[in-house]
Protein backbone atom coordinates (compact mmCIF):
# COMPACT_ATOMS: atom_id res chain seq x y z
CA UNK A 1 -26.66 -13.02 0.17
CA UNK A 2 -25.29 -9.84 -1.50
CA UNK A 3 -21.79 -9.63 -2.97
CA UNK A 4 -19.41 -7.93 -0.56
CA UNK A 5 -17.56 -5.94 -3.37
CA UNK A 6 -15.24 -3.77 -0.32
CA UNK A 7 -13.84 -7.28 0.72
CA UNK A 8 -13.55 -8.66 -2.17
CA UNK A 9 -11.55 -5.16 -3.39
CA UNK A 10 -9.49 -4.88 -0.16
CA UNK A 11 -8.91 -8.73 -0.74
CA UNK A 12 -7.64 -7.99 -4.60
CA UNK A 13 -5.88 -4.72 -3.03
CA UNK A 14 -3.87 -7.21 -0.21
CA UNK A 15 -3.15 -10.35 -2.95
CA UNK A 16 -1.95 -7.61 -5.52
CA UNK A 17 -0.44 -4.50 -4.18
CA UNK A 18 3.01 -4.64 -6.17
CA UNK A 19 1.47 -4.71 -9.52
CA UNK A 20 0.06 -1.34 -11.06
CA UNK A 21 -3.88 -1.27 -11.18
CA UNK A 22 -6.31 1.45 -10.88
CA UNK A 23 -9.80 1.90 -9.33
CA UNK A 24 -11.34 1.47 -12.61
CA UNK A 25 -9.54 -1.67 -13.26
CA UNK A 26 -10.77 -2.96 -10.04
CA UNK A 27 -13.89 -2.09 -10.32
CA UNK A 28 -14.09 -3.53 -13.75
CA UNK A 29 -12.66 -7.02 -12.55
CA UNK A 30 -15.04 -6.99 -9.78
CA UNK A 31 -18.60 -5.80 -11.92
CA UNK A 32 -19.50 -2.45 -10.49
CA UNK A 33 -19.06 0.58 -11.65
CA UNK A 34 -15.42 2.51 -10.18
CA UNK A 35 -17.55 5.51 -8.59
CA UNK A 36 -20.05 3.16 -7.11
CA UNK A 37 -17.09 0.93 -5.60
CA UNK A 38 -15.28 4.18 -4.57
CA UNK A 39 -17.79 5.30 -2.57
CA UNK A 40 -18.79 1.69 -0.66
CA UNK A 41 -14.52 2.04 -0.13
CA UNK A 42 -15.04 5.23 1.37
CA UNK A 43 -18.23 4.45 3.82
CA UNK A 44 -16.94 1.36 4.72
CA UNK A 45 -13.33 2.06 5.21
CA UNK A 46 -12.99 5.61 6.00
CA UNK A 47 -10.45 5.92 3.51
CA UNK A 48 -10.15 5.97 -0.41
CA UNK A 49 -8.86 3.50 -2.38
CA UNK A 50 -5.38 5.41 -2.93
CA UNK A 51 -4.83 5.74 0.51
CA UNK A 52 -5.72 1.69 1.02
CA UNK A 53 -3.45 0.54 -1.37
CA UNK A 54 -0.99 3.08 -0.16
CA UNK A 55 -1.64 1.70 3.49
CA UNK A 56 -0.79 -1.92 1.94
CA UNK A 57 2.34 -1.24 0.03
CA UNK A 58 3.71 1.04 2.99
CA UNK A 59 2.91 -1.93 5.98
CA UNK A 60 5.19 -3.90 3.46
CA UNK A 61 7.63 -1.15 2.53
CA UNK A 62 8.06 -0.65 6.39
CA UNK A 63 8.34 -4.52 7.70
CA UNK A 64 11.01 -4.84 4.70
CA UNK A 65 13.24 -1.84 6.16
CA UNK A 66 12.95 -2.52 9.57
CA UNK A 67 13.62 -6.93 9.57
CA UNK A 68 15.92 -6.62 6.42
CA UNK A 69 18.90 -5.16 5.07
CA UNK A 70 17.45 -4.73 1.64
CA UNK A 71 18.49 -2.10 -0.49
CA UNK A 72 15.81 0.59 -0.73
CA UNK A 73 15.42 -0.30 -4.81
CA UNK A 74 14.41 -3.33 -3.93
CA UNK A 75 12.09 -2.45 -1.12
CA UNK A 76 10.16 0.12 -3.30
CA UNK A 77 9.90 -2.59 -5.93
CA UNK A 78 8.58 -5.36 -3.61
CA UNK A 79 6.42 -2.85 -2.23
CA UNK A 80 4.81 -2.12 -5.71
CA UNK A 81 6.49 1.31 -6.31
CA UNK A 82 9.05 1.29 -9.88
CA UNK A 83 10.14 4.82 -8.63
CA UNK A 84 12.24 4.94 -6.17
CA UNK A 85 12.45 8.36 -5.41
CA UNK A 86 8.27 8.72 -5.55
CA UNK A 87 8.57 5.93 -3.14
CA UNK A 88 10.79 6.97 -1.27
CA UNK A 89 8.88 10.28 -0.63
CA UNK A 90 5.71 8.51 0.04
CA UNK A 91 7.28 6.51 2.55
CA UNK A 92 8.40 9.42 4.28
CA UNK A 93 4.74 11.17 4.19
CA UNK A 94 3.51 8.20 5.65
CA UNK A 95 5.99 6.78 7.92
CA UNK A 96 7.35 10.51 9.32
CA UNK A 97 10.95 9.29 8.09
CA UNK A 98 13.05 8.25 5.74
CA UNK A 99 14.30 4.17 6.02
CA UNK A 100 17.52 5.45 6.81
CA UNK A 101 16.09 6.85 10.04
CA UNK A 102 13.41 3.97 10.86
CA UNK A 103 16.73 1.69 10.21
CA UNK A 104 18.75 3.42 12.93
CA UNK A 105 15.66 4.05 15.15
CA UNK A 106 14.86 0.60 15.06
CA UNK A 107 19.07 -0.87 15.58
CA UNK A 108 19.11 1.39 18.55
CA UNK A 109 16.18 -0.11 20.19
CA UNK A 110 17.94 -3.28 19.83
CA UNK A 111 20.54 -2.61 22.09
């Protein structure tokens, strides 16, 4: 049975998306080579392996701003991001606004 390295990278990418680790470092701790995993990521997934760990750290990023009151800090942090205002801006690429608006979007639904 052959090794399913895109599962077993989207598996590292899920148990370890607040620490800071590149392709090559995943590809190292998994045996192949970083262009040769990049590209499986790619076929396989559509996407790169920026925009998959992106896609993790933002599905946290936006379930911590919309069920919490947690400061933003400490949602960029849990979320794997030690700059807030890079984080911040990402989350806002990704999401279409800021947590401030996602916040208020998601209290007025509530009522």
């Amino acid at each position: 049975m052959e090794t399913d390295y895109v599962e077993q990278a989207m598996q590292y990418i899920e148990d370890h998306f607040t620490e800071d680790f590149s392709l090559e470092y995943l590809a190292q701790y998994i045996g192949v080579s970083s262009s040769y995993l990049s590209r499986q990521i790619k076929v396989r997934k559509g996407k790169t392996f920026v925009e998959c760990l992106t896609e993790t750290r933002m599905r946290m990023a936006t379930t911590l701003a919309t069920e919490t009151r947690m400061p933003i800090r400490e949602i960029a942090l849990r979320s794997g991001y030690q700059n807030v205002t890079y984080f911040c801006r990402v989350f806002k690429k990704y999401t279409g606004s800021t947590i401030g608006d996602l916040r208020e979007q998601n209290r007025k639904k509530q009522f």
